[in-house]
Protein backbone atom coordinates (compact mmCIF):
# COMPACT_ATOMS: atom_id res chain seq x y z
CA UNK A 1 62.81 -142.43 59.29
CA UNK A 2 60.99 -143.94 56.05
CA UNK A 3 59.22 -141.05 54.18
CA UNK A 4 55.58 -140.92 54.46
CA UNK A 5 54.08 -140.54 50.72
CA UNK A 6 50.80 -139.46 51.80
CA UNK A 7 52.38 -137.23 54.23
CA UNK A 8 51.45 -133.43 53.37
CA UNK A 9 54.42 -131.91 54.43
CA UNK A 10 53.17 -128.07 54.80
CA UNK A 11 49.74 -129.41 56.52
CA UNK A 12 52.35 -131.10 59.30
CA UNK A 13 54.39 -128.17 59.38
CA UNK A 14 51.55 -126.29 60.32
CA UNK A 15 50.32 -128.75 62.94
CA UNK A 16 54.00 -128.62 64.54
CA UNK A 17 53.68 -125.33 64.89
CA UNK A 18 50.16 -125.58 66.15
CA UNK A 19 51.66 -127.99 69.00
CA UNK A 20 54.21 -125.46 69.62
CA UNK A 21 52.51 -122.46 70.28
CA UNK A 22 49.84 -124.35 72.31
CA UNK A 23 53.09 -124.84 74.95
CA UNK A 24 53.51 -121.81 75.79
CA UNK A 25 52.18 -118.22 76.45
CA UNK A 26 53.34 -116.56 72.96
CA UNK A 27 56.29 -116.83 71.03
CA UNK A 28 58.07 -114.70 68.88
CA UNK A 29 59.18 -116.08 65.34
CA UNK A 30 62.94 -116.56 65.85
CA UNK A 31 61.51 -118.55 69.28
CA UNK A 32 58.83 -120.75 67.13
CA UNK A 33 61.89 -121.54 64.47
CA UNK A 34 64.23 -122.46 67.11
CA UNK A 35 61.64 -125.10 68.65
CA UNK A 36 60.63 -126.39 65.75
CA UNK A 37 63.65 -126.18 63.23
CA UNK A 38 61.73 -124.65 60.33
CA UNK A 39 63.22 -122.63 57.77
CA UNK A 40 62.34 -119.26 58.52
CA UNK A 41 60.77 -118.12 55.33
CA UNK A 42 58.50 -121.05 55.33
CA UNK A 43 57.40 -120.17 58.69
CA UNK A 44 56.60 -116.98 58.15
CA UNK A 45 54.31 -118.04 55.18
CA UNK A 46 53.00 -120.53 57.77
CA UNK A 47 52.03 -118.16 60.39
CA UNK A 48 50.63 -115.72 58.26
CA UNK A 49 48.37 -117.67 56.86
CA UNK A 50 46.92 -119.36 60.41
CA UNK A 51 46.52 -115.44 61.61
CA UNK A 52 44.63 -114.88 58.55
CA UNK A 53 41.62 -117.48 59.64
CA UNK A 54 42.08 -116.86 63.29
CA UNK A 55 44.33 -120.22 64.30
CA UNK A 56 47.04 -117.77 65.00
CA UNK A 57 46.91 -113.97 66.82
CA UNK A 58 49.97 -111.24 66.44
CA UNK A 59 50.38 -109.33 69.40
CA UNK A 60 52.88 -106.94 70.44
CA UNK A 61 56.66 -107.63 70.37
CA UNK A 62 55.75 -108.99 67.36
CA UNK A 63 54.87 -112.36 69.66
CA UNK A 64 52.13 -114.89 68.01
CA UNK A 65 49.59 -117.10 70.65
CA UNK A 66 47.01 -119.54 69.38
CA UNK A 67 43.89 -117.63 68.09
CA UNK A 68 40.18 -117.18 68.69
CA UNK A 69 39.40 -120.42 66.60
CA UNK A 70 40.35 -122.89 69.08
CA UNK A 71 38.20 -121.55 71.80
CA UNK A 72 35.50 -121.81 69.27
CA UNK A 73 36.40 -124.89 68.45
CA UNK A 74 36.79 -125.97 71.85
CA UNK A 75 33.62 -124.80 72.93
CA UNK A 76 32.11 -126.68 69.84
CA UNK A 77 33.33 -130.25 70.93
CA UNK A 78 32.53 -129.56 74.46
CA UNK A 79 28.91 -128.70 73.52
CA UNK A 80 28.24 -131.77 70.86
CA UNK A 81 29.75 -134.25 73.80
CA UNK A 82 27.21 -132.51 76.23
CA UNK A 83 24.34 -132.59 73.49
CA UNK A 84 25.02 -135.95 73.41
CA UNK A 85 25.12 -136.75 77.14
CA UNK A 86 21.83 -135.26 77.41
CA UNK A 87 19.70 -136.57 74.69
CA UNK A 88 21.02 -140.25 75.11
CA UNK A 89 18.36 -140.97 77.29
CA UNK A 90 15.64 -139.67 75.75
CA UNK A 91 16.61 -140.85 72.36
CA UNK A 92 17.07 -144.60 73.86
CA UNK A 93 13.10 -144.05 75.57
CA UNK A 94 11.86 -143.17 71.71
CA UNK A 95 13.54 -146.01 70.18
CA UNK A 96 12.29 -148.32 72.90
CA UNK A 97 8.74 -146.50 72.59
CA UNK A 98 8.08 -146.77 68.93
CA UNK A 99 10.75 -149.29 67.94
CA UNK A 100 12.43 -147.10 65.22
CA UNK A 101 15.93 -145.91 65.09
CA UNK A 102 16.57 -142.56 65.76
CA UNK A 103 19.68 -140.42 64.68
CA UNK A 104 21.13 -136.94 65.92
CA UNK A 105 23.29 -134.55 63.98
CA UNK A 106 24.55 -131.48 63.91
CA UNK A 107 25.85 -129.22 61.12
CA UNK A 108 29.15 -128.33 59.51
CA UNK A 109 30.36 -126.37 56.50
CA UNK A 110 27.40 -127.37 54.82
CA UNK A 111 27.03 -130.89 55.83
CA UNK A 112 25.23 -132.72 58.56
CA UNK A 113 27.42 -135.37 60.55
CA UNK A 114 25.82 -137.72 63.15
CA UNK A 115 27.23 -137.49 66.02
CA UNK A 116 24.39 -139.68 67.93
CA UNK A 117 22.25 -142.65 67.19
CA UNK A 118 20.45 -145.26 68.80
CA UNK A 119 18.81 -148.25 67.07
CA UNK A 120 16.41 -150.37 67.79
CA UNK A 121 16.55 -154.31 67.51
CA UNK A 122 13.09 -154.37 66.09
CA UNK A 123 14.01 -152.13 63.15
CA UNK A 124 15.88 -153.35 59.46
CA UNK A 125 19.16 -151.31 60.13
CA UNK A 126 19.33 -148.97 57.44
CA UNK A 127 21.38 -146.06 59.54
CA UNK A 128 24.80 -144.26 59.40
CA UNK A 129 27.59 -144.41 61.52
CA UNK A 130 28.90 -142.02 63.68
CA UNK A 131 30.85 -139.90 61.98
CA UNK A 132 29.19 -139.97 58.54
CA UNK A 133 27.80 -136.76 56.65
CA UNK A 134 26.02 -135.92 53.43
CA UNK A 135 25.06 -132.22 52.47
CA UNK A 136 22.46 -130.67 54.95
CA UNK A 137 19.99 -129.70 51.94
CA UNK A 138 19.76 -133.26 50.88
CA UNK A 139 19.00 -134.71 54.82
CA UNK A 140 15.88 -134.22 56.75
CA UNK A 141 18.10 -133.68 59.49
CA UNK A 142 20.01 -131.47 57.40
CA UNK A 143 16.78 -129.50 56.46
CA UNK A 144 15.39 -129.40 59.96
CA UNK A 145 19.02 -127.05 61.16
CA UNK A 146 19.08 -124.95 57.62
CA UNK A 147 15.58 -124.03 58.02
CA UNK A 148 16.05 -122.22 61.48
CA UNK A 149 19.76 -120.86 61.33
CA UNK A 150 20.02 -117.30 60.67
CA UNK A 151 19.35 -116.17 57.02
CA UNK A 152 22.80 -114.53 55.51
CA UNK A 153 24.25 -117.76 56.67
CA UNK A 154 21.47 -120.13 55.26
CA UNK A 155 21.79 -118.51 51.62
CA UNK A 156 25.40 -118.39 51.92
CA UNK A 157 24.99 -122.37 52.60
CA UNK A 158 22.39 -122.41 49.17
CA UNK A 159 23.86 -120.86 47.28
CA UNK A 160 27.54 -122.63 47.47
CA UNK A 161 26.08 -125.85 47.69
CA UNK A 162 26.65 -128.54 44.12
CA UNK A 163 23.09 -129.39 44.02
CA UNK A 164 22.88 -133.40 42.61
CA UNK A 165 20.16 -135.79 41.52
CA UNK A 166 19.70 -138.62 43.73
CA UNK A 167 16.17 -139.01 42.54
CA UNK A 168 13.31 -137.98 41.15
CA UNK A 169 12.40 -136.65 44.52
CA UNK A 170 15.53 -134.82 44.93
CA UNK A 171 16.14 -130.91 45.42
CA UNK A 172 18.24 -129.53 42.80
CA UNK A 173 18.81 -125.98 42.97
CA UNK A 174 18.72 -123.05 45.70
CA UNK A 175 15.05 -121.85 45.11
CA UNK A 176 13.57 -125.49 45.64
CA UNK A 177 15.55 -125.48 48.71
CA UNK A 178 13.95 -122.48 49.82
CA UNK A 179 10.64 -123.54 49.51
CA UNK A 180 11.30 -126.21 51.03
CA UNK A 181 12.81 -125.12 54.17
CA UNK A 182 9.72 -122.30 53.67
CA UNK A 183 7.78 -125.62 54.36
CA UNK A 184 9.91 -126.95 57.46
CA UNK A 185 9.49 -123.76 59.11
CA UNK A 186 5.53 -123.91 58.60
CA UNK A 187 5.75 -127.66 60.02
CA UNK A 188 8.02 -127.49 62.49
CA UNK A 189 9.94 -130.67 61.10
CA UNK A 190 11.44 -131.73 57.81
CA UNK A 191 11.53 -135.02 55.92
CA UNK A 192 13.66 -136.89 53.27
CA UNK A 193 11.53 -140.32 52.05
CA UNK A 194 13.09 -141.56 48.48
CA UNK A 195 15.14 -139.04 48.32
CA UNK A 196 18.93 -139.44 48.62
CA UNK A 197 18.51 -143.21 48.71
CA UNK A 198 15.26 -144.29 47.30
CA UNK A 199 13.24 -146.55 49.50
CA UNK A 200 14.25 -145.46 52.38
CA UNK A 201 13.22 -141.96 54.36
CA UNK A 202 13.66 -139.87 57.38
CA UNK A 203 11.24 -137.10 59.21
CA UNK A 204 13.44 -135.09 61.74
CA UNK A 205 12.97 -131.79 64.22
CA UNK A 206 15.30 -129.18 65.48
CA UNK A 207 16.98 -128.84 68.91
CA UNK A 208 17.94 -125.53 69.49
CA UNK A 209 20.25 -124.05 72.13
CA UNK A 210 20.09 -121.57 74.70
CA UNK A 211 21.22 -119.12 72.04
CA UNK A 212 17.81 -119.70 70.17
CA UNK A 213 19.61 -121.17 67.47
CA UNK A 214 19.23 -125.01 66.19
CA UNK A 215 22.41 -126.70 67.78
CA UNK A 216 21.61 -130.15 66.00
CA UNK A 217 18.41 -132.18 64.75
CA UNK A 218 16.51 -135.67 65.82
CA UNK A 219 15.56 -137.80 62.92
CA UNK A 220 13.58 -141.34 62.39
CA UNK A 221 15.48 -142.90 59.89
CA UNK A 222 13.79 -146.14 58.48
CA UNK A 223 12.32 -147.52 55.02
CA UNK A 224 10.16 -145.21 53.31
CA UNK A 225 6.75 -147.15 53.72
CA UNK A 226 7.33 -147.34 57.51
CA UNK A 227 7.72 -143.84 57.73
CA UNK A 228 4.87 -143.43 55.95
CA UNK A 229 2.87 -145.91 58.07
CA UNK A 230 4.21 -144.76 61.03
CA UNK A 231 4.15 -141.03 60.97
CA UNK A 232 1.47 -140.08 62.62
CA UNK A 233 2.03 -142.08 65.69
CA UNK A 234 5.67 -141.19 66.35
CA UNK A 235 5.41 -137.47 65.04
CA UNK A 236 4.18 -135.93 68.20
CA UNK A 237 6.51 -137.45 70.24
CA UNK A 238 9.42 -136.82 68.05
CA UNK A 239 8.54 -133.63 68.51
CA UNK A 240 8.38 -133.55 72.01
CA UNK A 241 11.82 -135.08 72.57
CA UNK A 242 13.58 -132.45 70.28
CA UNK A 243 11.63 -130.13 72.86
CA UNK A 244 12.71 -131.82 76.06
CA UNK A 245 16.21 -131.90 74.58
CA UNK A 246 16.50 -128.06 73.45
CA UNK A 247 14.75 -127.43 77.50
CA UNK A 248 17.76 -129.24 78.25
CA UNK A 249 20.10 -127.00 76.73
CA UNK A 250 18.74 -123.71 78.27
CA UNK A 251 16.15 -123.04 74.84
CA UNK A 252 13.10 -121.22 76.17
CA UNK A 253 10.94 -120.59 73.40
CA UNK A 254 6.84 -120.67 72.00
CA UNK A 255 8.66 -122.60 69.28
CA UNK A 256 7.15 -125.78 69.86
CA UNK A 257 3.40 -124.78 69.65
CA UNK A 258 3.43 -126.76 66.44
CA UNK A 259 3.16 -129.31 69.01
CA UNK A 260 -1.00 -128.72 69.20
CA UNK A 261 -1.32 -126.18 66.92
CA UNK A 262 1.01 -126.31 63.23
CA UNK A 263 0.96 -130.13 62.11
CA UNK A 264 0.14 -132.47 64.99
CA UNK A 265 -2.89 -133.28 63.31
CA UNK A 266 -1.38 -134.41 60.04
């Protein structure tokens, strides 16, 4: 078989055993290197280092099983593919409503990736794919999860992230992030309008889960003199849909009394 140069041989090793273990019940070590040929030291190495962040457990015998990880991970996908099931609909009735685009994402290690979007023909398309991420503090969407996920996690988040200049609007260090997301909290939505890419803007809300924490966010993306046009007639109903979506997902909550109360009169 021709070698594969951008092949990272210890990554695939890794995966193979991955595969392997998922197979079966447990397996000791001598079992995992017969299945998958690997030399013995380099397994070792291998599976010590999955156990350490929880892709691999040790139990008795010695015998290793997958880890904890997956289920998390499992659960993860399952719950972004129902997110999206659920707020399709009401994300195609905005976009038909007000004729704007609307995007959904969700965060990870630091980053906010859409995993939803629906556009509208009426609308200069100006959106990301699915797939596509940029750091959380630099998104509105990204804003609208950091601002309402618990706090040891959020500074952990601000105070790892490589802050960068994408304008003269942009945030560039931990404490402006703070205030910021101080801000977000007080509004009950966040915004990003020539920010990362001047010209152009976003004002999103968070969805939160039965858990009470955000699971994604719902953002207008669009040019920035639309959104500023246009704000105060989609606003409220942005709002509402992030509500009718978290309802969805089991959120009960006084959370959304911004609706009459904290900046519906913007």
């Amino acid at each position: 078989m021709e070698k594969d140069s951008y092949l990272l041989s210890t990554v695939n090793n890794a995966l193979t055993v991955l595969d392997t273990l998922s197979h079966y019940k447990s397996l000791s070590l001598a079992e995992i290197h017969r299945q998958t040929g690997l030399d013995k030291a380099s397994l070792f190495r291998i599976l010590y280092t999955l156990e350490k962040n929880g892709y691999v457990e040790k139990i008795d015998g010695p015998q290793y099983r997958l880890g904890y990880k997956f289920f998390y991970y499992g659960n993860l996908v399952a719950m972004r593919q129902d997110i999206v099931s659920i707020a399709r609909p009401l994300l195609q009735g905005f976009a038909f409503n007000h004729k704007l685009t609307i995007h959904m994402g969700t965060l990870n290690n630091g980053r906010v990736v859409t995993i939803c979007k629906e556009e509208s023909p009426y609308d200069i398309q100006v959106t990301a794919r699915i797939g596509s991420n940029a750091p959380a503090y630099a998104t509105a969407q990204g804003r609208a999860i950091l601002a309402y996920i618990p706090e040891v996690r959020r500074e952990a988040l601000l105070e790892g992230y490589t802050y960068k200049k994408y304008s003269a609007n942009s945030v560039t260090n931990a404490q402006q992030c703070r205030l910021l997301l101080d801000e977000v909290r007080q509004n009950g939505y966040a915004s990003d309008i020539d920010d990362r890419f001047p010209g152009f803007g976003s004002i999103a809300c968070p969805v939160f889960d039965y858990t009470g924490e955000p699971a994604c966010a719902i953002g207008v993306v669009a040019i920035a003199q639309k959104i500023r046009e246009q704000k105060k007639s989609f606003l409220p109903e942005l709002r509402k849909t992030a509500e009718m979506i978290s309802g969805k997902l089991g959120y009960e909550s006084n959370t959304y009394d911004f609706l009459t109360v904290g900046g519906a009169n913007e």
